[in-house]
C-alpha atoms as a PDB file:
ATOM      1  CA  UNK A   1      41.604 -91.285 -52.526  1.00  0.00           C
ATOM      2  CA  UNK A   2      43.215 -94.137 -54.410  1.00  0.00           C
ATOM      3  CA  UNK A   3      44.600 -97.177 -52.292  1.00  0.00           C
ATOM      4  CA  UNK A   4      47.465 -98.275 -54.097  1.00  0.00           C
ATOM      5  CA  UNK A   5      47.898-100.666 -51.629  1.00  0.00           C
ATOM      6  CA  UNK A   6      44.318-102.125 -51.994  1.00  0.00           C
ATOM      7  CA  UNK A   7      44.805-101.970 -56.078  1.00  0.00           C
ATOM      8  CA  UNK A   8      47.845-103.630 -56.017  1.00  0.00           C
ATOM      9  CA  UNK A   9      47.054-106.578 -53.911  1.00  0.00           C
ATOM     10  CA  UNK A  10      43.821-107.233 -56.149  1.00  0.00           C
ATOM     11  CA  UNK A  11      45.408-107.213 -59.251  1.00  0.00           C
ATOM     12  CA  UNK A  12      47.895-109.802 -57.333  1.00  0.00           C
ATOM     13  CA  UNK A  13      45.003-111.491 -56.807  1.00  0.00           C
ATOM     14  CA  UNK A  14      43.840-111.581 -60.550  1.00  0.00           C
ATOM     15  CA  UNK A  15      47.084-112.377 -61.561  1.00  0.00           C
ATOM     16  CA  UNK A  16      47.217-115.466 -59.789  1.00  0.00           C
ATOM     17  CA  UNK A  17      43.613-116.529 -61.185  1.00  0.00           C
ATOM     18  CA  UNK A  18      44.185-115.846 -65.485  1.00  0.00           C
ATOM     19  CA  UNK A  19      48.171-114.461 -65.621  1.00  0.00           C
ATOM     20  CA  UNK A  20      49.657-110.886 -66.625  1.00  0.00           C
ATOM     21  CA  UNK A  21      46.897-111.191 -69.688  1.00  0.00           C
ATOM     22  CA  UNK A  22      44.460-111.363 -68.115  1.00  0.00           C
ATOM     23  CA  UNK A  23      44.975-108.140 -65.608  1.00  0.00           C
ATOM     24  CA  UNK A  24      45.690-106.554 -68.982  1.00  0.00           C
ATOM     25  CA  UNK A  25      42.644-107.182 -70.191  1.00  0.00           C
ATOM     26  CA  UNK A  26      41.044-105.998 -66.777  1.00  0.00           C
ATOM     27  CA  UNK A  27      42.396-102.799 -66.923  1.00  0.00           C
ATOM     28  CA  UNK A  28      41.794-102.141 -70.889  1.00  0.00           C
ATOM     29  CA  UNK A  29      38.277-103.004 -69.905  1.00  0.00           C
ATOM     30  CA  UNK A  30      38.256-100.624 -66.831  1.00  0.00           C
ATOM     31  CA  UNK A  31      39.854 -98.245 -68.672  1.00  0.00           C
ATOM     32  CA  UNK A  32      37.377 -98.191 -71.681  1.00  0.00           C
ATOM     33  CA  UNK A  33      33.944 -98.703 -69.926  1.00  0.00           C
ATOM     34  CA  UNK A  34      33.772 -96.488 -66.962  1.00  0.00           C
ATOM     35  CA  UNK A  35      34.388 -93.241 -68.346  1.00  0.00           C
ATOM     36  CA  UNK A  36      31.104 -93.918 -70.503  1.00  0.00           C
ATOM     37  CA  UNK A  37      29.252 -94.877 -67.382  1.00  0.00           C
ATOM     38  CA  UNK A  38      30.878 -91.701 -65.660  1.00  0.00           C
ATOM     39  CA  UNK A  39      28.786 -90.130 -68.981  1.00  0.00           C
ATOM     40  CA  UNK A  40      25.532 -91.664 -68.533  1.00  0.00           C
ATOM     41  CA  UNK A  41      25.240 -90.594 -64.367  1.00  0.00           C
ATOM     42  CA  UNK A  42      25.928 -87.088 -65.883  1.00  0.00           C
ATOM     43  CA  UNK A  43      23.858 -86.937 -68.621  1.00  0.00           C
ATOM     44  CA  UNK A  44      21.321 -89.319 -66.228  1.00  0.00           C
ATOM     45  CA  UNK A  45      21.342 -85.762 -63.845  1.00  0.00           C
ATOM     46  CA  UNK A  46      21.462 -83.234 -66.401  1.00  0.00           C
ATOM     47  CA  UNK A  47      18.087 -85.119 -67.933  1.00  0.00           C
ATOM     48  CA  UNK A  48      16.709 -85.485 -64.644  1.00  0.00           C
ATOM     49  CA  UNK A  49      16.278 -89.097 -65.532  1.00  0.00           C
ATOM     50  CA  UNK A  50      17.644 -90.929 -62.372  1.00  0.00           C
ATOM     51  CA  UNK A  51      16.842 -94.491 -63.539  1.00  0.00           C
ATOM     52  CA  UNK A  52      19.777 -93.560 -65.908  1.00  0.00           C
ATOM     53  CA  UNK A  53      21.563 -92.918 -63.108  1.00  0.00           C
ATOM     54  CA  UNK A  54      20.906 -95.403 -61.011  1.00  0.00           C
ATOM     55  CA  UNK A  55      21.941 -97.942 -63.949  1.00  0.00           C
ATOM     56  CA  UNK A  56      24.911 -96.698 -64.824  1.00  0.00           C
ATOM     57  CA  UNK A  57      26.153 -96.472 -61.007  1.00  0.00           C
ATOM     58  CA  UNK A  58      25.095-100.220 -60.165  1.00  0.00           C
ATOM     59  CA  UNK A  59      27.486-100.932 -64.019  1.00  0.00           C
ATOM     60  CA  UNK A  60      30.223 -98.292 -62.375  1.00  0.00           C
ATOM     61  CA  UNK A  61      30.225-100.039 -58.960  1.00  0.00           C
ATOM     62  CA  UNK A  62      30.531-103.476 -60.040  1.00  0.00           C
ATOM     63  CA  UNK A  63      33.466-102.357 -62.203  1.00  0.00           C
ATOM     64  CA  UNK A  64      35.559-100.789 -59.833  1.00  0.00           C
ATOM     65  CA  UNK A  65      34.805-103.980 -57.544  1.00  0.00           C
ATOM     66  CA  UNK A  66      36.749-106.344 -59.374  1.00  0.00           C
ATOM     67  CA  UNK A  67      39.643-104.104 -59.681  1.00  0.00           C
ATOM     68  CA  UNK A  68      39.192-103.213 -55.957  1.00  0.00           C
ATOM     69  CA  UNK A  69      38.784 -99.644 -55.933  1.00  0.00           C
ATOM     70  CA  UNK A  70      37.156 -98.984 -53.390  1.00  0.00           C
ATOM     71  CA  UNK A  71      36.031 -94.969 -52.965  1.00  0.00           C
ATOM     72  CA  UNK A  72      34.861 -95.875 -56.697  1.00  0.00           C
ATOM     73  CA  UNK A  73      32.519 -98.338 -55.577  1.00  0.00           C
ATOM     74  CA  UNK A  74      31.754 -96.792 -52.336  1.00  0.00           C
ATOM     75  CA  UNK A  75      30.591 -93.711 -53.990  1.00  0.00           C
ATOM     76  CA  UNK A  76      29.032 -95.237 -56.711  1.00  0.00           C
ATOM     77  CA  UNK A  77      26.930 -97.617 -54.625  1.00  0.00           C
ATOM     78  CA  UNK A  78      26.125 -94.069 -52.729  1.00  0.00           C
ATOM     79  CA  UNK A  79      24.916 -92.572 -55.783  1.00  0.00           C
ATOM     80  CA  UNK A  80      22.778 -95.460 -56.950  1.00  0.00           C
ATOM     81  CA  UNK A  81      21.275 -95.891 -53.581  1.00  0.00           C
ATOM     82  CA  UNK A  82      20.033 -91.954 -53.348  1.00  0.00           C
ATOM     83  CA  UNK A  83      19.349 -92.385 -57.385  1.00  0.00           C
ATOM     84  CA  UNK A  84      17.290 -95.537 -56.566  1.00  0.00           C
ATOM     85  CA  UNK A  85      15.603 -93.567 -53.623  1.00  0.00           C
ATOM     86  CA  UNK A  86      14.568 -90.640 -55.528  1.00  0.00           C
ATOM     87  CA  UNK A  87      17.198 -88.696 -53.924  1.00  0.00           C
ATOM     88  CA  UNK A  88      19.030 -86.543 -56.161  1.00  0.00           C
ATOM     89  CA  UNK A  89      19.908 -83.645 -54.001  1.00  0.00           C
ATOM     90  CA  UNK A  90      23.410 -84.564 -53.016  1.00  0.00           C
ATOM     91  CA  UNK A  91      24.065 -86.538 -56.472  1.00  0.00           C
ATOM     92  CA  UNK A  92      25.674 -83.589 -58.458  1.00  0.00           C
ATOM     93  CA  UNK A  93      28.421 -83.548 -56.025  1.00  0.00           C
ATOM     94  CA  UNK A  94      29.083 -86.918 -55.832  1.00  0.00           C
ATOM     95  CA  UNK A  95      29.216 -87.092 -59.689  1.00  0.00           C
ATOM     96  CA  UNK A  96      31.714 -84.829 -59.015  1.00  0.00           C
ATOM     97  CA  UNK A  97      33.594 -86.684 -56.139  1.00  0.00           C
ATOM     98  CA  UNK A  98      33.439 -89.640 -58.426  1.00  0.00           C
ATOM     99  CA  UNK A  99      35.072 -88.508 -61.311  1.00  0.00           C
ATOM    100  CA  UNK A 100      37.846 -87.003 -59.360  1.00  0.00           C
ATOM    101  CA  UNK A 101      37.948 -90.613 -57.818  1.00  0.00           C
ATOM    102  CA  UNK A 102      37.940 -92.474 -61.635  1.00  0.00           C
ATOM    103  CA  UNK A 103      40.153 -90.328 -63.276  1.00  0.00           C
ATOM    104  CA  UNK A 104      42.740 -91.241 -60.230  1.00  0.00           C
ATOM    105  CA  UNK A 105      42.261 -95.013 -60.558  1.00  0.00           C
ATOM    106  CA  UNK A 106      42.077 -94.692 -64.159  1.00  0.00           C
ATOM    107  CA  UNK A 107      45.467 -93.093 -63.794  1.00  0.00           C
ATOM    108  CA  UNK A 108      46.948 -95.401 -61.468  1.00  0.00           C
ATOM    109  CA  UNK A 109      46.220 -98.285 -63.861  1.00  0.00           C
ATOM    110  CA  UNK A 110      47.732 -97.200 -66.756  1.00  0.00           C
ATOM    111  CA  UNK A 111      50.780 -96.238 -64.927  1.00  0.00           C
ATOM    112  CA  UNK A 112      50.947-100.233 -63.708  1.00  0.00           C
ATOM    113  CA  UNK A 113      50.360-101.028 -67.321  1.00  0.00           C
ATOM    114  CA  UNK A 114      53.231 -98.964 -68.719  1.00  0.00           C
ATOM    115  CA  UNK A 115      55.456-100.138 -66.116  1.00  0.00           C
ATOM    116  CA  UNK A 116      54.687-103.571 -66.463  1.00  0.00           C
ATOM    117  CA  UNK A 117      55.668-103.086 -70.560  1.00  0.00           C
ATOM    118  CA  UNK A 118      58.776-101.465 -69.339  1.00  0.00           C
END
């Protein structure tokens, strides 16, 4: 579930450290790069290749980090824990989980973005 609370008070927090630009450029960046590591987990499991899964969650996790979204990065760090561990039982589902998760975030942030043009 997103945290607007927790979203908000990073991208304070980044907006004290580099200015309005430079949250801008956070969330293009966000907003361009995870949906093509969302890609590579799935593609990682439909392959059966969970090294490509394990990257792309440890790229995904750090991501969602710096913009503090948390479930991202808790569920990503989940996924490339099991995917490190040779685990993938459980992974299709948090794939899942995860996307639900990104696309909410992803969301969020351009909503912040339009208002802050507004």
């Amino acid at each position: 579930m997103v945290d607007p609370a927790r979203l908000s008070a990073r991208l304070a927090q980044l907006r004290q450290m580099g200015g309005p630009p430079f949250v801008q450029k956070m969330i293009a960046l966000f907003v361009e790069h995870t949906p093509p590591r969302l890609a590579g987990i799935r593609q990682g499991l439909a392959q059966g290749d969970l090294a490509a899964v394990e990257f792309a969650a440890h790229s995904l996790k750090s991501s969602a980090g710096n913009l503090g979204a948390d479930r991202v990065q808790e569920l990503a760090q989940e996924i490339e824990s099991l995917a490190a561990a040779r685990q993938g039982d459980t992974l299709p589902t948090l794939a899942v989980e995860l996307g639900t998760e990104l696309d909410a975030v992803i969301a969020w942030l351009k909503q912040q973005v339009q208002e802050s043009e507004a």
